[in-house]
PDB file of N, CA and C in Angstrom:
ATOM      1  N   UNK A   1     124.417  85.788  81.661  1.00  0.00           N
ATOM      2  CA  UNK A   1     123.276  85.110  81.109  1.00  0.00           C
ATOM      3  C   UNK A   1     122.867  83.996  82.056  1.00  0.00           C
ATOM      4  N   UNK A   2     121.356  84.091  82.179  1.00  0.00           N
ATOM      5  CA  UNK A   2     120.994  82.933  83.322  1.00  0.00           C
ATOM      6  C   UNK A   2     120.173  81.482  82.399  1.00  0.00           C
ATOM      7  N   UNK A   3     120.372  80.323  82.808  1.00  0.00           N
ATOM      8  CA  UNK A   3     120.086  79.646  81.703  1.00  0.00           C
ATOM      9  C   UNK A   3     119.114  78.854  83.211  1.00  0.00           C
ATOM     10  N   UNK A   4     117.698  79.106  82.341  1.00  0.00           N
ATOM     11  CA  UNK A   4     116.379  78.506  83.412  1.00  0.00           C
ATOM     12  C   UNK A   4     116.139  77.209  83.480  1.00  0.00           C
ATOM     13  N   UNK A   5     116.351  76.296  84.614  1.00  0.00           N
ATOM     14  CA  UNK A   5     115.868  74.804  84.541  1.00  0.00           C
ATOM     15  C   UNK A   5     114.789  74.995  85.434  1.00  0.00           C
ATOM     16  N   UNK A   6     113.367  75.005  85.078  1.00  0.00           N
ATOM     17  CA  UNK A   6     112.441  74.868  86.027  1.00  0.00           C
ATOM     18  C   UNK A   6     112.226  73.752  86.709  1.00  0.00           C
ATOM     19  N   UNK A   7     111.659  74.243  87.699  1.00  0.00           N
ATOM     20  CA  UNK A   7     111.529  72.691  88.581  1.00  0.00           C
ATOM     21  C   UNK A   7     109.762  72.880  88.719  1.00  0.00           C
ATOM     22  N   UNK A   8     109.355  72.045  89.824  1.00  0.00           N
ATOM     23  CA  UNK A   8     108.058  72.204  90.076  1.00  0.00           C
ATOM     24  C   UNK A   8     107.613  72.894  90.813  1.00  0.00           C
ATOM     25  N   UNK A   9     108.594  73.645  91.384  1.00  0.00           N
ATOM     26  CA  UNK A   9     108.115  74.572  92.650  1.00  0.00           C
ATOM     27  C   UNK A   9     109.534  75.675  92.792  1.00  0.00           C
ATOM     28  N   UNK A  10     108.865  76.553  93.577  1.00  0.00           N
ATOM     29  CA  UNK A  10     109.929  77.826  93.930  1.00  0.00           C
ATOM     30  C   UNK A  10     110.435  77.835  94.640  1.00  0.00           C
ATOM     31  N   UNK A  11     110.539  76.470  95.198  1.00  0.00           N
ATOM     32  CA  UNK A  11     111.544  76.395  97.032  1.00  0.00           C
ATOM     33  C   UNK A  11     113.093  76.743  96.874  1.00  0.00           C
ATOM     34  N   UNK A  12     113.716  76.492  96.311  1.00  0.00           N
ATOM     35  CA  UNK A  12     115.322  76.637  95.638  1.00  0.00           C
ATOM     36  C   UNK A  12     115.459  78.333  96.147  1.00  0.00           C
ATOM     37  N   UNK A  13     114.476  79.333  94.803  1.00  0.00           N
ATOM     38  CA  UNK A  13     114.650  80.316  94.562  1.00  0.00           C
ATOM     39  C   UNK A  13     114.508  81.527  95.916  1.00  0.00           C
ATOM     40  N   UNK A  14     113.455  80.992  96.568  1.00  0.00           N
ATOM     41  CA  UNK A  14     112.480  81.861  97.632  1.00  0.00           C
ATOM     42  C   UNK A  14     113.488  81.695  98.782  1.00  0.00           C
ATOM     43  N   UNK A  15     114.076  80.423  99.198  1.00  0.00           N
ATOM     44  CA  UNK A  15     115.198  79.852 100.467  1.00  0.00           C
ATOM     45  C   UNK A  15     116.674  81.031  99.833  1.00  0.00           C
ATOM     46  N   UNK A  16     116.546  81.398  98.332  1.00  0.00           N
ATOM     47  CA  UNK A  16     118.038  81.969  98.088  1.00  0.00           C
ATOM     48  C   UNK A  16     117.719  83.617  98.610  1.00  0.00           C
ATOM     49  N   UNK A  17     116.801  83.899  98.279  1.00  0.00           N
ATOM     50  CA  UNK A  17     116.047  85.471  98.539  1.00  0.00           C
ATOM     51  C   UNK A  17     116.094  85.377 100.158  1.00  0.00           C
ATOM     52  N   UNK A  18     115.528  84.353 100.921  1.00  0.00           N
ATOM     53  CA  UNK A  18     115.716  84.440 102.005  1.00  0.00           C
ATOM     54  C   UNK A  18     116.856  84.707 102.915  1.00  0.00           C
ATOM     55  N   UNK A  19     117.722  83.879 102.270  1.00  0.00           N
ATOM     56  CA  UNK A  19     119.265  83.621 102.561  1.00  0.00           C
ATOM     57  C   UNK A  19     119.851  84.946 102.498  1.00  0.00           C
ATOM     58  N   UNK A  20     119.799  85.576 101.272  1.00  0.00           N
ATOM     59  CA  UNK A  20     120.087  86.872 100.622  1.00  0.00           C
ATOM     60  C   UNK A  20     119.498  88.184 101.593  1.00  0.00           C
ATOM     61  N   UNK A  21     118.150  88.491 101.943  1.00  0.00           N
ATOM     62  CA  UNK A  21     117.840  89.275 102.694  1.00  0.00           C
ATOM     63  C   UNK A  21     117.020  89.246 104.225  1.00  0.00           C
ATOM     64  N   UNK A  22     116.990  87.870 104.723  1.00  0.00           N
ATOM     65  CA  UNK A  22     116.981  87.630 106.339  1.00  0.00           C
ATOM     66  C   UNK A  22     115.629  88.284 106.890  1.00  0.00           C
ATOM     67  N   UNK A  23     114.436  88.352 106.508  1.00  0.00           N
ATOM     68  CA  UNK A  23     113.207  88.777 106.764  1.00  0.00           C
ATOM     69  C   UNK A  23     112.737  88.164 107.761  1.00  0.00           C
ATOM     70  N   UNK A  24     111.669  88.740 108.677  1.00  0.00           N
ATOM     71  CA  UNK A  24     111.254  88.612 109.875  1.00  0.00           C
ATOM     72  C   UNK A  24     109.769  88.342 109.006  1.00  0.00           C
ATOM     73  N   UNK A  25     109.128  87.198 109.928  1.00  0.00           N
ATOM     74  CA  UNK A  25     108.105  87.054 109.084  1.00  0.00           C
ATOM     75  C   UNK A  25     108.456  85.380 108.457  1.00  0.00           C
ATOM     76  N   UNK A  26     109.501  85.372 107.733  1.00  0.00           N
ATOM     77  CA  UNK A  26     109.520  84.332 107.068  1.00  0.00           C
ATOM     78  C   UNK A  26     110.355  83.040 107.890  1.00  0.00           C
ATOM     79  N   UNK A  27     109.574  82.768 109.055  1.00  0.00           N
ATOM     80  CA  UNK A  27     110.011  81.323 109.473  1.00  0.00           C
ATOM     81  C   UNK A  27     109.532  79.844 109.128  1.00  0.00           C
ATOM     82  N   UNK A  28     108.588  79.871 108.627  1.00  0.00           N
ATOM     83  CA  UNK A  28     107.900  78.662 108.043  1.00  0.00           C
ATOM     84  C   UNK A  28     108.481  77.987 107.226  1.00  0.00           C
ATOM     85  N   UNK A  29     109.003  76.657 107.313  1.00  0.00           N
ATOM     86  CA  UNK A  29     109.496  75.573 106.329  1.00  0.00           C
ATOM     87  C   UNK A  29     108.244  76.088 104.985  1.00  0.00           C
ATOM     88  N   UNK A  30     107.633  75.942 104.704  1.00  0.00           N
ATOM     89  CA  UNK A  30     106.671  76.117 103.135  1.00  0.00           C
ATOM     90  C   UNK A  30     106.666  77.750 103.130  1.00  0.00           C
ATOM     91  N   UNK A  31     107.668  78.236 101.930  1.00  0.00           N
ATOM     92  CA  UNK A  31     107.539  79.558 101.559  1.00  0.00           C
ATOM     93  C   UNK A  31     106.107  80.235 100.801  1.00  0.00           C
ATOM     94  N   UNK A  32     105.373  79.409 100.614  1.00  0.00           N
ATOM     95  CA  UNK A  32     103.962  79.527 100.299  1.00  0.00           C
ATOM     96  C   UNK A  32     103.199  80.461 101.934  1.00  0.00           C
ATOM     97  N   UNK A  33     103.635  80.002 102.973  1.00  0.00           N
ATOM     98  CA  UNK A  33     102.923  80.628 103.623  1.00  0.00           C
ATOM     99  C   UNK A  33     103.427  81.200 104.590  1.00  0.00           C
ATOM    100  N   UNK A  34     104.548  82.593 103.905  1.00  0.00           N
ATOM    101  CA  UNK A  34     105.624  83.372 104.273  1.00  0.00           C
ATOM    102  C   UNK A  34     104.833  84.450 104.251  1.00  0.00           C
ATOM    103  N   UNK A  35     104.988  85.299 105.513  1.00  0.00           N
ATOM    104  CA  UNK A  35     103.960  86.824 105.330  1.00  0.00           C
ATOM    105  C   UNK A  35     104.483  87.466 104.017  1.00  0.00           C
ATOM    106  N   UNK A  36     103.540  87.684 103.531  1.00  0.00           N
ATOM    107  CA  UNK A  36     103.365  88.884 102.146  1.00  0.00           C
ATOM    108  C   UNK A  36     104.293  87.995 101.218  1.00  0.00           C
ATOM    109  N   UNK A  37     103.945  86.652 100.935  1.00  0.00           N
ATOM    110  CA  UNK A  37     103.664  85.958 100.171  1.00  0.00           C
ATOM    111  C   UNK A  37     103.050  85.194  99.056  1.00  0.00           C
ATOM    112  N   UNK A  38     102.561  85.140  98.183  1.00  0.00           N
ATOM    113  CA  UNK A  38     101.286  84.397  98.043  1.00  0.00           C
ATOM    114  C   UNK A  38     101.592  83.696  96.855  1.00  0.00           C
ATOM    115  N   UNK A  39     101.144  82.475  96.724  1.00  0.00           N
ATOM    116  CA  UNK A  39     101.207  81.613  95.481  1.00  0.00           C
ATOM    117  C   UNK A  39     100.098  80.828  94.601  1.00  0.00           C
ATOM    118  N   UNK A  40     100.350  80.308  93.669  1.00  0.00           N
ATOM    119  CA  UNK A  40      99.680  79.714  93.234  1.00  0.00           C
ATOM    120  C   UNK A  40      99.609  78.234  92.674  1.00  0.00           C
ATOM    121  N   UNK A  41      99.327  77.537  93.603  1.00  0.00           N
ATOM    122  CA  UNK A  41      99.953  75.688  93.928  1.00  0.00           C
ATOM    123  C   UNK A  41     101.523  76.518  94.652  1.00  0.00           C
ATOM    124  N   UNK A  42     102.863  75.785  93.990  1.00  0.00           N
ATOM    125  CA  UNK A  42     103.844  75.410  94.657  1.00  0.00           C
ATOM    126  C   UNK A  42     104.594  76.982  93.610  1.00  0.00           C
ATOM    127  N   UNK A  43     103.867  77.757  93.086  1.00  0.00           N
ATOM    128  CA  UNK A  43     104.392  78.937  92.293  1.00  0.00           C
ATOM    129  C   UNK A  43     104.222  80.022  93.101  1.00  0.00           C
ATOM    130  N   UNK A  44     105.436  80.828  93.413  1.00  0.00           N
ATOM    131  CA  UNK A  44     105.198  82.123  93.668  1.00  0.00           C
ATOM    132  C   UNK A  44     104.261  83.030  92.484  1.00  0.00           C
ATOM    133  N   UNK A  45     103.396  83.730  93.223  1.00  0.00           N
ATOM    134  CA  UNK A  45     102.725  84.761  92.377  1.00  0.00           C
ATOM    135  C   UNK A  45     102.736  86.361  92.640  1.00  0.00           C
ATOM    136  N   UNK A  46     103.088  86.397  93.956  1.00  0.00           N
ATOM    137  CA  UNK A  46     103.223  88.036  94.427  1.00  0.00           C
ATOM    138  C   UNK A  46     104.428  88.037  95.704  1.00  0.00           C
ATOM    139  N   UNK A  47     105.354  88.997  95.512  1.00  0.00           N
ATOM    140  CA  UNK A  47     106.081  89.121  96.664  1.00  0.00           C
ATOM    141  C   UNK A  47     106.250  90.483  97.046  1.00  0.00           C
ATOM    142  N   UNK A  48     105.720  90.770  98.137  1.00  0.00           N
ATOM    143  CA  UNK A  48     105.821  91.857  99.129  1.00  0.00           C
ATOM    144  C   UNK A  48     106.727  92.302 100.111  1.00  0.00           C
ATOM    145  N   UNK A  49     107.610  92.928 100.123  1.00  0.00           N
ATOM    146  CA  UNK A  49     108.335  92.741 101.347  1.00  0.00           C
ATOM    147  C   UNK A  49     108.414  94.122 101.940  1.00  0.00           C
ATOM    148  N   UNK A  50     107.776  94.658 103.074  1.00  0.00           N
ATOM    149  CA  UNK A  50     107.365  96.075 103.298  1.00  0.00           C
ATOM    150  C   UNK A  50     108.267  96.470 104.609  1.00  0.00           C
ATOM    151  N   UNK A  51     108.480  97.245 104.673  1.00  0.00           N
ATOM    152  CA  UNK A  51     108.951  98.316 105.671  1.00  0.00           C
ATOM    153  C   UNK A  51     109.534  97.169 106.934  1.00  0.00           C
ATOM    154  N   UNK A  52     108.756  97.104 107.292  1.00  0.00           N
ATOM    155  CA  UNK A  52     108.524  95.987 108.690  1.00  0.00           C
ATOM    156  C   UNK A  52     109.201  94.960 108.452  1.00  0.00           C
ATOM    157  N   UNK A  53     109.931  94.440 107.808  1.00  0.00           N
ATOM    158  CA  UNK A  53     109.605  93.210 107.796  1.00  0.00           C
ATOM    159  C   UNK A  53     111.623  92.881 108.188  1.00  0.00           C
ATOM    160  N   UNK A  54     112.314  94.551 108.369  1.00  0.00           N
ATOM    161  CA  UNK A  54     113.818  94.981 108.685  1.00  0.00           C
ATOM    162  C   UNK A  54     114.714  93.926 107.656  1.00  0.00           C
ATOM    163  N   UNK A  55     114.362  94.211 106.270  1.00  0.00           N
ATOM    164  CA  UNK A  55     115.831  92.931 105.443  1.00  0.00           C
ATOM    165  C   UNK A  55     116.509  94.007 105.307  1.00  0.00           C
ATOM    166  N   UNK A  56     117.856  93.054 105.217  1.00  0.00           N
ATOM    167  CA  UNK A  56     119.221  94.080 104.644  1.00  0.00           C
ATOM    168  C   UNK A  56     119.961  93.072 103.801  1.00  0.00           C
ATOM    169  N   UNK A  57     120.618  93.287 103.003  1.00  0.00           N
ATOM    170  CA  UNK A  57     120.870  92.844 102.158  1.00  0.00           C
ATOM    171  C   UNK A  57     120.792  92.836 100.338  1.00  0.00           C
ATOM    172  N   UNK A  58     121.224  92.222  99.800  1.00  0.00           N
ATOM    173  CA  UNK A  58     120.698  92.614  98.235  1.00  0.00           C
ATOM    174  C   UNK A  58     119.895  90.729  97.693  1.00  0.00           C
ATOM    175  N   UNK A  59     119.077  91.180  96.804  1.00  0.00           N
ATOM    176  CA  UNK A  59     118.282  90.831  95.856  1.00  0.00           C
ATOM    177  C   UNK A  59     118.862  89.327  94.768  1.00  0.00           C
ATOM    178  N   UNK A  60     118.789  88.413  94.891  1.00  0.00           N
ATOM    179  CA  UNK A  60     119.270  87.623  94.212  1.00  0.00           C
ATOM    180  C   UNK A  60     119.322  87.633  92.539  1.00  0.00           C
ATOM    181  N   UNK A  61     119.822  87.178  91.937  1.00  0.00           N
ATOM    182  CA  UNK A  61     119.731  87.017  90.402  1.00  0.00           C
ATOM    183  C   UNK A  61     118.487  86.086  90.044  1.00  0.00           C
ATOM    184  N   UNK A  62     118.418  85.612  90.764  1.00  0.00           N
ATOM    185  CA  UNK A  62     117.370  84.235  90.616  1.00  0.00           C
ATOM    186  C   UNK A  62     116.255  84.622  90.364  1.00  0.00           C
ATOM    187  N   UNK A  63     115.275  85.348  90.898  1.00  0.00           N
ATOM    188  CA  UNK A  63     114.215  85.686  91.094  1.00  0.00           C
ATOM    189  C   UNK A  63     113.506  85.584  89.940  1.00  0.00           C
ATOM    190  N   UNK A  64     114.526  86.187  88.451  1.00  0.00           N
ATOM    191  CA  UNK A  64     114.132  85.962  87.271  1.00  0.00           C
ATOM    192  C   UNK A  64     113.567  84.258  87.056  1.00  0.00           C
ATOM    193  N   UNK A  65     113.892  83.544  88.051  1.00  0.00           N
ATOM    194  CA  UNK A  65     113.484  82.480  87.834  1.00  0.00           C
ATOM    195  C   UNK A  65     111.637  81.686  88.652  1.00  0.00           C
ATOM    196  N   UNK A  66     111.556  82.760  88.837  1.00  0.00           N
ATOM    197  CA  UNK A  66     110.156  82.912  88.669  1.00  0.00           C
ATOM    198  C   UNK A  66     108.676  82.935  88.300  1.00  0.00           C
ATOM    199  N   UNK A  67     108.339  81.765  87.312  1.00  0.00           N
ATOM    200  CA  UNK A  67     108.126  81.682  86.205  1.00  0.00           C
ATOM    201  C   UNK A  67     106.353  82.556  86.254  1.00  0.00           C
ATOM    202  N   UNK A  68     106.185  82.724  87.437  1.00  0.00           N
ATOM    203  CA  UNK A  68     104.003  82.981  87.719  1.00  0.00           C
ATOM    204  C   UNK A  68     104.797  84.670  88.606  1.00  0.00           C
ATOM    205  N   UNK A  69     105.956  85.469  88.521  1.00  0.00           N
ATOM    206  CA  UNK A  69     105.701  86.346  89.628  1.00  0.00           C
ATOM    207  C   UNK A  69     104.776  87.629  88.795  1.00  0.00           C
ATOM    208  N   UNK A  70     104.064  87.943  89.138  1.00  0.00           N
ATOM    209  CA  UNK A  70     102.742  89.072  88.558  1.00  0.00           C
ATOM    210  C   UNK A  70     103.567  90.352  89.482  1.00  0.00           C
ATOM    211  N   UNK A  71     103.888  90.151  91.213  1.00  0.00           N
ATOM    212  CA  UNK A  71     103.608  91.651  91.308  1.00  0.00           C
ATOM    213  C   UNK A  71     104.879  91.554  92.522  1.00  0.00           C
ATOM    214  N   UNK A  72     105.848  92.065  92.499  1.00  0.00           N
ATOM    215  CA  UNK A  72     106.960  92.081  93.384  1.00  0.00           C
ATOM    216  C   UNK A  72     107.149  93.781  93.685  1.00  0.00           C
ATOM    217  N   UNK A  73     106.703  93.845  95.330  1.00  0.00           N
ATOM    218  CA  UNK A  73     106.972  95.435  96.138  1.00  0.00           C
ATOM    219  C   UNK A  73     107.843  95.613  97.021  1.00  0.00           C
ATOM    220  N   UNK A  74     108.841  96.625  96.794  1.00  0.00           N
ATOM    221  CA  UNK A  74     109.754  96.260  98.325  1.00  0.00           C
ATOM    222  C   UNK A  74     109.842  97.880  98.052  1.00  0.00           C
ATOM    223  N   UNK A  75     109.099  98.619  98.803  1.00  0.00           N
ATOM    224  CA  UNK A  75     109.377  99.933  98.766  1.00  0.00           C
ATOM    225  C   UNK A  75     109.383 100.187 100.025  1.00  0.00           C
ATOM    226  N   UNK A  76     110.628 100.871 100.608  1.00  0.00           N
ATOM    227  CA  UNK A  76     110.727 101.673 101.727  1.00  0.00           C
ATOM    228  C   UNK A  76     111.337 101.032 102.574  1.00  0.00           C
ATOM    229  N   UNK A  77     112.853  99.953 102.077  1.00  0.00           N
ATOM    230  CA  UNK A  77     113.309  99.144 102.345  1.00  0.00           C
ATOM    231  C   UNK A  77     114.883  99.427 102.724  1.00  0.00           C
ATOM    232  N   UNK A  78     114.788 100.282 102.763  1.00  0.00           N
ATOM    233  CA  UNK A  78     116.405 101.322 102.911  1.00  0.00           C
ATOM    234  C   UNK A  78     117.792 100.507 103.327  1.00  0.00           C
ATOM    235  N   UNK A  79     117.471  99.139 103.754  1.00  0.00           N
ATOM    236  CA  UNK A  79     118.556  98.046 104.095  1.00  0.00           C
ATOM    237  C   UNK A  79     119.040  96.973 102.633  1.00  0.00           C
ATOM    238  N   UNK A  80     117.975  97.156 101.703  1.00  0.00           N
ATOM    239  CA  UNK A  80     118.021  96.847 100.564  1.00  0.00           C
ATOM    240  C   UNK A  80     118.894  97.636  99.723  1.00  0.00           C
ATOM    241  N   UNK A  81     120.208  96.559  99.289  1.00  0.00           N
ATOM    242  CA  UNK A  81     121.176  97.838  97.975  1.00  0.00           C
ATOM    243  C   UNK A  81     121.446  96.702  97.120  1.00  0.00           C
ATOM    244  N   UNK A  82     122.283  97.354  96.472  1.00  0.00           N
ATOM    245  CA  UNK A  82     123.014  96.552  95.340  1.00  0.00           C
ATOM    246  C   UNK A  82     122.217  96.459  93.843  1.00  0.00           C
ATOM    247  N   UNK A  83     122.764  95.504  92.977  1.00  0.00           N
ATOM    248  CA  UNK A  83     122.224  96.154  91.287  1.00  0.00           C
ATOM    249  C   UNK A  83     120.639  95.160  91.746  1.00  0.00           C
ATOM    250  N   UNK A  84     119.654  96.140  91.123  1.00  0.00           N
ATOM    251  CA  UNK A  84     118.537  95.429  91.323  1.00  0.00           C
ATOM    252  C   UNK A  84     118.244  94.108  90.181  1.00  0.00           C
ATOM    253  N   UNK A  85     117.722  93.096  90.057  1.00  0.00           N
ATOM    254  CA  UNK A  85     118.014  91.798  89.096  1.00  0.00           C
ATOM    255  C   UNK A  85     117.088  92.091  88.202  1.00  0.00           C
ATOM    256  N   UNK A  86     116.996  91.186  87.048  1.00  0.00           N
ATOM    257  CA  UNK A  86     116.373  91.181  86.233  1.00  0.00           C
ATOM    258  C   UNK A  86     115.132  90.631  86.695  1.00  0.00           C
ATOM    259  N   UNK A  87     113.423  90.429  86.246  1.00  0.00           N
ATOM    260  CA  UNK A  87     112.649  89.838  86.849  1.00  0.00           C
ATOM    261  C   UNK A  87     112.013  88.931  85.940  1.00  0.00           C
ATOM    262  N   UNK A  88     111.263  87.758  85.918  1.00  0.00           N
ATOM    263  CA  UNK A  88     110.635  87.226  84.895  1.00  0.00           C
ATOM    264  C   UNK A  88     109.697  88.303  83.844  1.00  0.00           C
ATOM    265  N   UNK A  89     109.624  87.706  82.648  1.00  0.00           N
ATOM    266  CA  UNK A  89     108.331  88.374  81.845  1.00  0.00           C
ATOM    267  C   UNK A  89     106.854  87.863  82.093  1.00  0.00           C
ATOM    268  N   UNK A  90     106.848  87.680  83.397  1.00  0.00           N
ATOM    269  CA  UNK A  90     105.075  87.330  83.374  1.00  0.00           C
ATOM    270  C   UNK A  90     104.915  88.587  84.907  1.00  0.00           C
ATOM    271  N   UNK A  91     106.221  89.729  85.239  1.00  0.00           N
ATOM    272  CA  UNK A  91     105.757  90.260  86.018  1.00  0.00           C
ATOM    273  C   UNK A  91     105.077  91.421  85.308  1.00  0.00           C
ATOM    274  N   UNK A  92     103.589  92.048  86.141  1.00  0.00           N
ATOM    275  CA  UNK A  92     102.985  93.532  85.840  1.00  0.00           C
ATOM    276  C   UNK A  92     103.009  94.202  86.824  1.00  0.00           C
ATOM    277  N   UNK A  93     103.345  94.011  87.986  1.00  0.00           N
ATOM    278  CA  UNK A  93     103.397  95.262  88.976  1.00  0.00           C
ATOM    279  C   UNK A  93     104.716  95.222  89.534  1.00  0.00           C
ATOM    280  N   UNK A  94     104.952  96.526  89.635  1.00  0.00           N
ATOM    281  CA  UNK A  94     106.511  96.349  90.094  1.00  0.00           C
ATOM    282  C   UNK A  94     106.694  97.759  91.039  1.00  0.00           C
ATOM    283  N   UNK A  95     107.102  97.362  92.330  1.00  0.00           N
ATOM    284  CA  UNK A  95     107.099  98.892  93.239  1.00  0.00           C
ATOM    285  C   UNK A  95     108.498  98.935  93.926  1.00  0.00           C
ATOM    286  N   UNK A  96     109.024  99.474  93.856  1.00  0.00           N
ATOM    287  CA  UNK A  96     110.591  99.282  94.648  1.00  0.00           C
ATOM    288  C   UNK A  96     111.236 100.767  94.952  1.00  0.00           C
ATOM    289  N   UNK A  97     110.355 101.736  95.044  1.00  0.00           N
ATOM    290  CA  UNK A  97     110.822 103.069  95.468  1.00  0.00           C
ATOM    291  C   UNK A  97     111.391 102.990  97.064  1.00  0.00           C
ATOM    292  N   UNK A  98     112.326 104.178  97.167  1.00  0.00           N
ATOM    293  CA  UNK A  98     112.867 104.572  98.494  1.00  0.00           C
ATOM    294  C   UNK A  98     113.648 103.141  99.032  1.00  0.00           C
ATOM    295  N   UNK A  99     114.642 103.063  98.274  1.00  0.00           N
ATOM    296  CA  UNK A  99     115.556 101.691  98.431  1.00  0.00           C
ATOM    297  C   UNK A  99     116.629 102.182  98.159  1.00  0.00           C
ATOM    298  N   UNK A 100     118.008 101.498  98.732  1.00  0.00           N
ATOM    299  CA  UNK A 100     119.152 101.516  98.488  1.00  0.00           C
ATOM    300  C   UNK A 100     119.614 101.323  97.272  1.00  0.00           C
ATOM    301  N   UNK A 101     119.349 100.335  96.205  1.00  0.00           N
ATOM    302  CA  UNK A 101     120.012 100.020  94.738  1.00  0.00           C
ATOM    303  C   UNK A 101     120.552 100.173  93.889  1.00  0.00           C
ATOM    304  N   UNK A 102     121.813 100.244  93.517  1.00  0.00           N
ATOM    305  CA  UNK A 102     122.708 100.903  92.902  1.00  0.00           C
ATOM    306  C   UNK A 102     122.140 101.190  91.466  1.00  0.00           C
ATOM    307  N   UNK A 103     121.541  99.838  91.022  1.00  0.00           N
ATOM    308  CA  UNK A 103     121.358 100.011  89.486  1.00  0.00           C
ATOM    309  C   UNK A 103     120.363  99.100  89.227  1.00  0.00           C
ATOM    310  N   UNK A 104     119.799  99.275  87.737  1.00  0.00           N
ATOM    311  CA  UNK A 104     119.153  97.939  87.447  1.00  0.00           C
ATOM    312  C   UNK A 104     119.357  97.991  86.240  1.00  0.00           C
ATOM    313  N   UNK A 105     119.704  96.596  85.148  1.00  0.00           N
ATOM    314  CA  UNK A 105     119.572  96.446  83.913  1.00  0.00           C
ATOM    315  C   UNK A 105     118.900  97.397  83.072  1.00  0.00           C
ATOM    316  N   UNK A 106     119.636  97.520  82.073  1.00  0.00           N
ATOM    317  CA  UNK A 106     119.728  98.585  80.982  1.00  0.00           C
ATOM    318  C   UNK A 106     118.467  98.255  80.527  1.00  0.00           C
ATOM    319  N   UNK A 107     118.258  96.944  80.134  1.00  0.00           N
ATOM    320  CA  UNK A 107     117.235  96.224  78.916  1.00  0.00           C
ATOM    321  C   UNK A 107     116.178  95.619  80.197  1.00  0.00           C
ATOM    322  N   UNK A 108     115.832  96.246  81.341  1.00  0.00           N
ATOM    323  CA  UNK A 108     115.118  95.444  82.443  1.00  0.00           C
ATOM    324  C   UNK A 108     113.683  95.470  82.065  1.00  0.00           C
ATOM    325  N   UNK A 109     112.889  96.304  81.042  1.00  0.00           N
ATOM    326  CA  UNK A 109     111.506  96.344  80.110  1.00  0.00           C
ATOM    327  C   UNK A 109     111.709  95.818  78.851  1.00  0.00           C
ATOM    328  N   UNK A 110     112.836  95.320  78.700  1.00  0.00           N
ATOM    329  CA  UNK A 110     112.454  94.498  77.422  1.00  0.00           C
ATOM    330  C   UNK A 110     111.846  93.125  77.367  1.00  0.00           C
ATOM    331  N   UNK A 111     110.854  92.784  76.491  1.00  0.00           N
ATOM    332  CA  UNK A 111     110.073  91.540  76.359  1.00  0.00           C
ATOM    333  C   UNK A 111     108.828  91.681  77.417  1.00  0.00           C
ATOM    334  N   UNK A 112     109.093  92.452  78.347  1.00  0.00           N
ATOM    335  CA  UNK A 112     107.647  92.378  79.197  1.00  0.00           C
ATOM    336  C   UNK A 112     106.729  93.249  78.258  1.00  0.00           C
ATOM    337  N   UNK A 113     105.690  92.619  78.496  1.00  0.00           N
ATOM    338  CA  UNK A 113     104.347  93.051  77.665  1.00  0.00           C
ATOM    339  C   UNK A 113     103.545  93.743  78.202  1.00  0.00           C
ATOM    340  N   UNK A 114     103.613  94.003  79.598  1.00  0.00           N
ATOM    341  CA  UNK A 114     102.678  94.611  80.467  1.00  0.00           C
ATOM    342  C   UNK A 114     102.969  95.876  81.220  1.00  0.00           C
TER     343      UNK A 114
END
């Protein structure tokens, strides 16, 4: 069980994902303006992470901590494994085909509305 303390911004969460899967692309101190990024103020709102971009690694737990993510894609990411995480309920698009991932939560559509 993850127990959410929001803060004002997604820097914590986005530096742990980083940490976690080592993307090319993302050198910029402000994760706001990380390729295939995009936010809204100091909120992540979409995360992309495509082919190109060579991560390996797995997926943090955190991400659920997310509170604005709408649309998270990592398809065709084959360096990507492990149990895929739970995601906030304000996500509606979700693409993650042709990936390594062992598993993802049983209950991972419950409470999302979209």
């Amino acid at each position: 069980m993850f127990v959410c303390a929001w803060s004002q911004d997604d820097g914590a969460v986005m530096q742990k994902l980083k940490t976690k899967i080592n993307p090319n692309g993302w050198s910029n101190k402000d994760f706001c303006k990380w390729e295939n990024v995009h936010c809204n103020g100091r909120r992540v709102t979409q995360i992309q992470i495509p082919e190109g971009l060579n991560v390996q690694g797995s997926l943090p737990q955190e991400l659920v901590n997310l509170p604005e993510l709408t649309l998270f894609q990592c398809s065709n990411c084959k360096g990507l494994s492990g149990d895929f995480p739970r995601m906030p309920n304000s996500l509606q698009y979700l693409s993650i085909s042709n990936n390594s991932f062992t598993s993802m939560p049983n209950d991972f559509f419950i409470n999302m509305s979209n």
